[in-house]
Protein backbone atom coordinates (compact mmCIF):
# COMPACT_ATOMS: atom_id res chain seq x y z
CA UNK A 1 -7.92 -1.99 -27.45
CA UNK A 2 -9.27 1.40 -29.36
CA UNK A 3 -6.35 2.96 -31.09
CA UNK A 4 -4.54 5.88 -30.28
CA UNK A 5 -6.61 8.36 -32.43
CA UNK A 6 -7.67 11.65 -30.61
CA UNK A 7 -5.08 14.79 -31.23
CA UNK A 8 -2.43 15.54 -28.39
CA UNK A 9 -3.14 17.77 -25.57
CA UNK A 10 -0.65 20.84 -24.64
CA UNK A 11 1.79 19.04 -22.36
CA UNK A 12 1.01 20.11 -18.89
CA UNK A 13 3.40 19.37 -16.59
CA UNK A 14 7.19 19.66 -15.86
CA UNK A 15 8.15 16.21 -16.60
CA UNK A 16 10.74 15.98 -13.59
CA UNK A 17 8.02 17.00 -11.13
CA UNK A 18 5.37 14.80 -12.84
CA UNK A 19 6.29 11.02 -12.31
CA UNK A 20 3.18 8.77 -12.84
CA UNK A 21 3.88 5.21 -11.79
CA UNK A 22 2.58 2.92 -13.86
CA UNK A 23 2.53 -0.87 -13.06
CA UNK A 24 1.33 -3.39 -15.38
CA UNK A 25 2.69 -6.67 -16.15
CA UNK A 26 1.20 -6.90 -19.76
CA UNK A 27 3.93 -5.52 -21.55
CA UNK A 28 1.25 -4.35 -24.63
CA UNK A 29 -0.74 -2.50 -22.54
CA UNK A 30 1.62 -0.96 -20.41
CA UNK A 31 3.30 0.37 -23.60
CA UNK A 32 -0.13 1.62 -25.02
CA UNK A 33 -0.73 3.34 -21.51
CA UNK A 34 2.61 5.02 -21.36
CA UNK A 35 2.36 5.88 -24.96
CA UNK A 36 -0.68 8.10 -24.07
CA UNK A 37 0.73 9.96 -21.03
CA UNK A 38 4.13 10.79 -22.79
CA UNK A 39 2.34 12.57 -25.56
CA UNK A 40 0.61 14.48 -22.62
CA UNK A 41 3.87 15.84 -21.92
CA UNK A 42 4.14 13.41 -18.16
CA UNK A 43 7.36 11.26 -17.68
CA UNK A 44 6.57 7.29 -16.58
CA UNK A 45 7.85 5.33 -14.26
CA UNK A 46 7.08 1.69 -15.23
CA UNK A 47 6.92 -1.59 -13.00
CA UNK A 48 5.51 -5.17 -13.98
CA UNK A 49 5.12 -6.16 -10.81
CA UNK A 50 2.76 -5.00 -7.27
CA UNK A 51 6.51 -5.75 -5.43
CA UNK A 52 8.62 -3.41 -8.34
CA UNK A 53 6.03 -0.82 -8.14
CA UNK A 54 6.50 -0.28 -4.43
CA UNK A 55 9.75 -0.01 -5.11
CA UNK A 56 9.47 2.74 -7.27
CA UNK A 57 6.88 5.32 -5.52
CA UNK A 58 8.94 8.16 -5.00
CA UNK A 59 8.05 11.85 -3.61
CA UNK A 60 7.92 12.70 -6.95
CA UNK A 61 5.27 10.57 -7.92
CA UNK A 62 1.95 12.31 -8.72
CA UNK A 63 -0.08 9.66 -9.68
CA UNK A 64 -0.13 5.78 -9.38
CA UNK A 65 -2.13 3.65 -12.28
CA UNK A 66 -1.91 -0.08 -10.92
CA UNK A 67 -3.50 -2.83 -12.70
CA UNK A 68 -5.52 -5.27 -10.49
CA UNK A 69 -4.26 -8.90 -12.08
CA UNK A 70 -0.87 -8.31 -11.02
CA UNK A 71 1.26 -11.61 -10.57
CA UNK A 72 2.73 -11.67 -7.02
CA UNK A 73 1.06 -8.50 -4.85
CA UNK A 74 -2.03 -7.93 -6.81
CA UNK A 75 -3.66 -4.41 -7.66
CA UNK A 76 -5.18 -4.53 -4.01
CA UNK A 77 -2.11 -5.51 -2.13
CA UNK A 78 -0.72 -2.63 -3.89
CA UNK A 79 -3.06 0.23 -3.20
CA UNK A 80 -3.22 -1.72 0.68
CA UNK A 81 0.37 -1.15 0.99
CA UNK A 82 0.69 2.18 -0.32
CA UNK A 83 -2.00 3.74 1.72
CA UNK A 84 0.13 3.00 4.57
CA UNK A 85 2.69 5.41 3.35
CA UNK A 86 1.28 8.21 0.86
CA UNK A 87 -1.68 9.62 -0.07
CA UNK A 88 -0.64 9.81 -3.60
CA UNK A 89 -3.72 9.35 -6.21
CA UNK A 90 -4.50 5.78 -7.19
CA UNK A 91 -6.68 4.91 -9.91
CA UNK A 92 -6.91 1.18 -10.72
CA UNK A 93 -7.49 -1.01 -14.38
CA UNK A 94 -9.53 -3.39 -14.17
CA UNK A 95 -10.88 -6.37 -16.80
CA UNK A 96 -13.53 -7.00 -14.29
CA UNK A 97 -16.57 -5.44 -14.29
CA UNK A 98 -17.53 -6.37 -11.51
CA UNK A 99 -19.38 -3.85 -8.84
CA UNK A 100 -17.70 -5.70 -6.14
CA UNK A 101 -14.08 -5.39 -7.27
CA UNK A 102 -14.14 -1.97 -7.89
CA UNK A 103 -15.76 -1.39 -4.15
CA UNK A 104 -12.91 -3.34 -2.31
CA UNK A 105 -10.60 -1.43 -4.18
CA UNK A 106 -12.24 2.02 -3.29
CA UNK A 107 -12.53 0.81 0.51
CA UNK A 108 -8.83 0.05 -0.22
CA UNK A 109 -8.14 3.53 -0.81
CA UNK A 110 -8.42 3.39 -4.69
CA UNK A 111 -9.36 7.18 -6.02
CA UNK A 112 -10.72 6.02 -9.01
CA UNK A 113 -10.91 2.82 -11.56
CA UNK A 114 -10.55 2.37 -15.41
CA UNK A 115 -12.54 -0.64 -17.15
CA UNK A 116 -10.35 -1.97 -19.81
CA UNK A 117 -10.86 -2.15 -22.70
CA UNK A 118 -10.88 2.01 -22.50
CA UNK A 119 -10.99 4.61 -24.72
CA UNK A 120 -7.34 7.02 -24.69
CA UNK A 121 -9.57 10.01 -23.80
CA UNK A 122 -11.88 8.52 -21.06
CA UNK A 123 -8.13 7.26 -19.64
CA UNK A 124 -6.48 10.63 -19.83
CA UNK A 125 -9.84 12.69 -18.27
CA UNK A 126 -9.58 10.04 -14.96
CA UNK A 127 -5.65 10.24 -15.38
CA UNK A 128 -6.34 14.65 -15.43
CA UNK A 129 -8.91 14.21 -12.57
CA UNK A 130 -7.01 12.28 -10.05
CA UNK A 131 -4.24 14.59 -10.36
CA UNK A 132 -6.37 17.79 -10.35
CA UNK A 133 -7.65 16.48 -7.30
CA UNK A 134 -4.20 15.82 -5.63
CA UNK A 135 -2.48 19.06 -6.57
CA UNK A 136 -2.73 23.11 -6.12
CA UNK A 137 -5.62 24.64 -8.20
CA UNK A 138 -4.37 25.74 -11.67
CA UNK A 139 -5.98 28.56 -13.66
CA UNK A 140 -6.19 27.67 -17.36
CA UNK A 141 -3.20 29.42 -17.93
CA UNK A 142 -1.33 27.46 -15.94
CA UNK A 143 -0.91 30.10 -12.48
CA UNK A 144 -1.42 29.36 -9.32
CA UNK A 145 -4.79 30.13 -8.41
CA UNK A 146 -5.71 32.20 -4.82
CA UNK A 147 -5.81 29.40 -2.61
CA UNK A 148 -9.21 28.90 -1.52
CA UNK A 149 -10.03 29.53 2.28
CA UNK A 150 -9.74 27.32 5.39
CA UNK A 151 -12.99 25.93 6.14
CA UNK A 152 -13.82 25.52 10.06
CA UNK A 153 -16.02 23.82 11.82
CA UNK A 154 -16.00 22.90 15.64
CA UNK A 155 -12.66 21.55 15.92
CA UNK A 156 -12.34 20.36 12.09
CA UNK A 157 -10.13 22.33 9.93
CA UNK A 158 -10.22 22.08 5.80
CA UNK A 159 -7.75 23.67 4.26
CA UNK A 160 -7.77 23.10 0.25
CA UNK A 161 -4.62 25.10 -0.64
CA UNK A 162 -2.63 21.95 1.59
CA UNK A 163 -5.53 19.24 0.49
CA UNK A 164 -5.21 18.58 4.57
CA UNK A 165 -8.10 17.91 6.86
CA UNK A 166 -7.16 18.07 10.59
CA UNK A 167 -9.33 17.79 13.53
CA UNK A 168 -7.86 19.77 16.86
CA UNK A 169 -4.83 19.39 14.65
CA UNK A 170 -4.39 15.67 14.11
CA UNK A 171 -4.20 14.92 10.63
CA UNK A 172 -7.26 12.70 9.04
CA UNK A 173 -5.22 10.62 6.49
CA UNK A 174 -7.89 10.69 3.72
CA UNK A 175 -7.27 9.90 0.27
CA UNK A 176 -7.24 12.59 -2.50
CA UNK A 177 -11.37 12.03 -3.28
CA UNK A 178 -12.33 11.58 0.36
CA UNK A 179 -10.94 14.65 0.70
CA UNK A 180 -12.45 16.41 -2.49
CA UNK A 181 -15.81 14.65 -1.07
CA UNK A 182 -15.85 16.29 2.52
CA UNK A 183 -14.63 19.70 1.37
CA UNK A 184 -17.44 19.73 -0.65
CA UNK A 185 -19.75 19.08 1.45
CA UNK A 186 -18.38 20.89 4.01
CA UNK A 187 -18.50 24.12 1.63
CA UNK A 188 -21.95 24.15 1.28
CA UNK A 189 -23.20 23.23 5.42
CA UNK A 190 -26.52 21.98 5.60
CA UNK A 191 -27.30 21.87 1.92
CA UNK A 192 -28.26 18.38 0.42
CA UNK A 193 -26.26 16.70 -1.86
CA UNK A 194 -27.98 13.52 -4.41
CA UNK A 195 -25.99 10.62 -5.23
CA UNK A 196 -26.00 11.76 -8.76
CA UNK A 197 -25.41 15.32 -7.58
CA UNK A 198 -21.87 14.43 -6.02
CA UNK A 199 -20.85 12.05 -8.68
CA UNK A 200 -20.88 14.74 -11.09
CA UNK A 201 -19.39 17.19 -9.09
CA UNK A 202 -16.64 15.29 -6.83
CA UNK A 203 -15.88 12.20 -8.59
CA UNK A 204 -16.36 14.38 -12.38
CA UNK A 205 -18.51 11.78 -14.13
CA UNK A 206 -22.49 11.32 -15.25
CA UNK A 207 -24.09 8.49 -13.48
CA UNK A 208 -24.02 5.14 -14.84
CA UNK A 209 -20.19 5.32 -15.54
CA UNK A 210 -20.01 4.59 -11.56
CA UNK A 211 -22.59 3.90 -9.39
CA UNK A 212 -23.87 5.23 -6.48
CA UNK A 213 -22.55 2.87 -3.94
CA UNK A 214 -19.08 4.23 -4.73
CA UNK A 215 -20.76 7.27 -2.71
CA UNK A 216 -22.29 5.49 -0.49
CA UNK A 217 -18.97 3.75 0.45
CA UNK A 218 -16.53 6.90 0.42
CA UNK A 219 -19.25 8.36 2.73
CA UNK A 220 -19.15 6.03 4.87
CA UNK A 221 -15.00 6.23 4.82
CA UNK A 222 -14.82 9.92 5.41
CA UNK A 223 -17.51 9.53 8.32
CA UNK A 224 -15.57 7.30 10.03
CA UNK A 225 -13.04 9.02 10.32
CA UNK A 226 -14.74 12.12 11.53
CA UNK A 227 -16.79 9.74 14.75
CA UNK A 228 -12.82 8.38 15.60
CA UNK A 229 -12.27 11.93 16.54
CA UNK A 230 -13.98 13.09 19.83
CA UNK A 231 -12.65 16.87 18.98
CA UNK A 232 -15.36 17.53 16.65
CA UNK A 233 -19.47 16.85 16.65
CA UNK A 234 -19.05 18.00 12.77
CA UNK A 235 -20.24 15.18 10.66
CA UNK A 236 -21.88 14.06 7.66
CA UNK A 237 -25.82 12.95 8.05
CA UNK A 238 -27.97 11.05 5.39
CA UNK A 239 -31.20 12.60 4.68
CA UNK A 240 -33.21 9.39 3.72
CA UNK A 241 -34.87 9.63 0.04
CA UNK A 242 -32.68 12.80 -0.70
CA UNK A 243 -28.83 12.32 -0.36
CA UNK A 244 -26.04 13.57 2.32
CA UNK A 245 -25.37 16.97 3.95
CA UNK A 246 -22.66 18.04 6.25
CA UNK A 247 -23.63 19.51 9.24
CA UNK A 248 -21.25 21.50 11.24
CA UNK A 249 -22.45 20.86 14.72
């Protein structure tokens, strides 16, 4: 695994409010992982086990990092069992490169994965990108941004200041990038959106780190759950050759 060489960023969180849970039962790498968020100025909460890390998600936790090889409750059984309760952001280590893996995990309700062996940047961008995605917009100096406005549409309400998506007020329990992925969509109504186009813009990488299926499947997800609700005839349409639009009725 690369060493530890890249300078420290500003620490940018309060470390009470800013629990990630990390669970990893190799006891080198969960020491090299923590090592990297701690200098980030995040505390750790740190499990060896899928059935200890359940345990330990708290309110407070901003961010879960769950390895897939787990003994007991693997990765999967973990992020299974946790999307039950909390919509926390999840993003998953994996040895495996394997396409497949990292699809059942993100039909799981994974946000994200991280290919070991990794790179301490390329872990801490993910690591700054999941949360980004599950919190309040920041400024660079650290305010509170204006909270963006409500976006409506025929029954379906977006409102990004919350990170909430309701249709005729029912809550649509979407993870933190299904979320990210039909607000923006839905902020730009009829426009179409590449493969390429929204993995650079929602998911924050260049294609090739992921591939496109990973938008293919959280479209699918997010569309879903827009058809289980009758209240709304919003909904996300492919445009064959081109990519995905949302169209608001």
């Amino acid at each position: 695994m690369a060493e530890i060489a890249d300078e420290p960023d500003q620490p940018s969180a309060d470390p009470v409010e800013s629990t990630v849970l990390l669970i990893e039962d190799d006891v080198s790498i969960r020491a090299f992982v923590r090592n990297r968020l701690e200098i980030d100025g995040y505390h750790v909460t740190e499990a060896a086990s899928g059935e200890e890390g359940l345990e330990k998600l708290t309110p407070s936790t901003i961010l879960v990092i769950v390895d897939v090889g787990l003994p007991g409750i693997d990765g999967f059984g973990v992020v299974r069992a946790m999307r039950r309760i909390s919509r926390v952001p999840i993003v998953m280590m994996t040895a495996a490169a394997d396409e497949g893996d990292r699809v059942f995990g993100l039909e799981l309700g994974a946000d994200d994965y991280i290919i070991k062996p990794f790179l301490p940047r390329e872990m801490m961008a993910r690591v700054r990108a999941a949360i980004r995605r599950g919190s309040p917009l920041q400024s660079a100096s650290g305010s509170t941004e204006e909270p963006a406005a409500i976006v409506e549409s025929d029954g379906l309400s977006i409102d990004p200041a919350a990170r909430e998506a309701l249709v005729d007020g029912v809550l649509l329990p979407l993870t933190a990038r299904e979320f990210e992925l039909l607000r923006f969509l839905a902020e730009s109504p009829r426009q179409v959106f590449s493969r390429e186009q929204l993995l650079r813009q929602v998911w924050e990488v260049e294609p090739g780190w992921l591939g496109t299926s990973t938008v293919t499947e959280h479209v699918h997800r997010v569309r879903r759950q827009l058809e289980s609700h009758s209240g709304t005839t919003a909904r996300i349409v492919t445009v064959r050759g081109a990519g995905y639009r949302f169209d608001p009725k």
